[in-house]
Protein backbone atom coordinates (compact mmCIF):
# COMPACT_ATOMS: atom_id res chain seq x y z
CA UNK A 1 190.45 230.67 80.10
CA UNK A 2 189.00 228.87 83.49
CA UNK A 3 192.12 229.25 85.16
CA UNK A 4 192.74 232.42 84.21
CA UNK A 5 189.41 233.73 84.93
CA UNK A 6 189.87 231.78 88.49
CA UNK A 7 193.21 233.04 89.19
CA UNK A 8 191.66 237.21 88.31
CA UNK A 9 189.12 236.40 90.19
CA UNK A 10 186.63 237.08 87.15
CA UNK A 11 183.79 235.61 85.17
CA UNK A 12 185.47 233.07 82.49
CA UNK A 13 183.65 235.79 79.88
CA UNK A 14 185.76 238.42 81.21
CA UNK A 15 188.91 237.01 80.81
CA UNK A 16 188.18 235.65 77.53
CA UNK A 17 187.32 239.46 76.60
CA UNK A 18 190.27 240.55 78.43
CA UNK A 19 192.60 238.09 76.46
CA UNK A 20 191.23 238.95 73.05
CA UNK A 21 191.48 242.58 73.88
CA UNK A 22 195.19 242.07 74.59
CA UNK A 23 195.49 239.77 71.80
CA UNK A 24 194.22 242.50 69.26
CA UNK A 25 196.29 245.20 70.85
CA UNK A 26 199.43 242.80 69.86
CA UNK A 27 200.30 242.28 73.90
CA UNK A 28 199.93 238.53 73.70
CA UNK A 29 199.47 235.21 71.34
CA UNK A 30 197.11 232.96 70.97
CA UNK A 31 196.96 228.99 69.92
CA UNK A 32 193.95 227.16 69.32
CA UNK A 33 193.22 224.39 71.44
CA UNK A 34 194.99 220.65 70.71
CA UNK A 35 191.98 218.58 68.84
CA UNK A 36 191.44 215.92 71.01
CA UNK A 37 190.53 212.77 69.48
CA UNK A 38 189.54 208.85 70.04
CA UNK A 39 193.64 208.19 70.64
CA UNK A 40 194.24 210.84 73.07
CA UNK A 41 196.11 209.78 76.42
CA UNK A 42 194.78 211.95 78.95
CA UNK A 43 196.85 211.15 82.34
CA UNK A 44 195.77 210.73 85.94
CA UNK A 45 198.04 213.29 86.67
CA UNK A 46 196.08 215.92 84.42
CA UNK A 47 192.79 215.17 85.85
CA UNK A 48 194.23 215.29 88.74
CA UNK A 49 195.19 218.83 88.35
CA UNK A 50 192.00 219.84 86.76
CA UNK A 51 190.46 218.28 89.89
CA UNK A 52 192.17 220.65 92.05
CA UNK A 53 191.93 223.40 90.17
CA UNK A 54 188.31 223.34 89.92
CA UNK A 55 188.37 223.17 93.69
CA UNK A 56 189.76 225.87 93.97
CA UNK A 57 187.67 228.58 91.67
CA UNK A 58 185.50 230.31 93.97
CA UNK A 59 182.01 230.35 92.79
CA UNK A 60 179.65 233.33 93.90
């Protein structure tokens, strides 16, 4: 949902609305998050991106 909402330009509410709304019109899926637990491998790489990504959401 935070990229989403960074990439519309929108509060991360609104595209969470947005998504369910399209999700109960039958316009898109859905999947839970992944669980992450103790044993999860979370690589540089990903934070990495995360990193940037956050960077880039403008806050106002």
């Amino acid at each position: 949902m935070a990229e989403l909402a960074a990439l519309l330009s929108v509060p991360v509410g609104v595209a969470g609305a947005l998504v369910a709304d399209l999700r109960d019109a039958g316009w898109v899926t859905t999947q839970r998050p992944k669980e992450l637990t103790d044993d999860t491998v979370v690589s540089v790489a990903l934070l990495r991106r995360v990193r940037e990504r956050l960077r880039n959401v403008n806050v106002s």
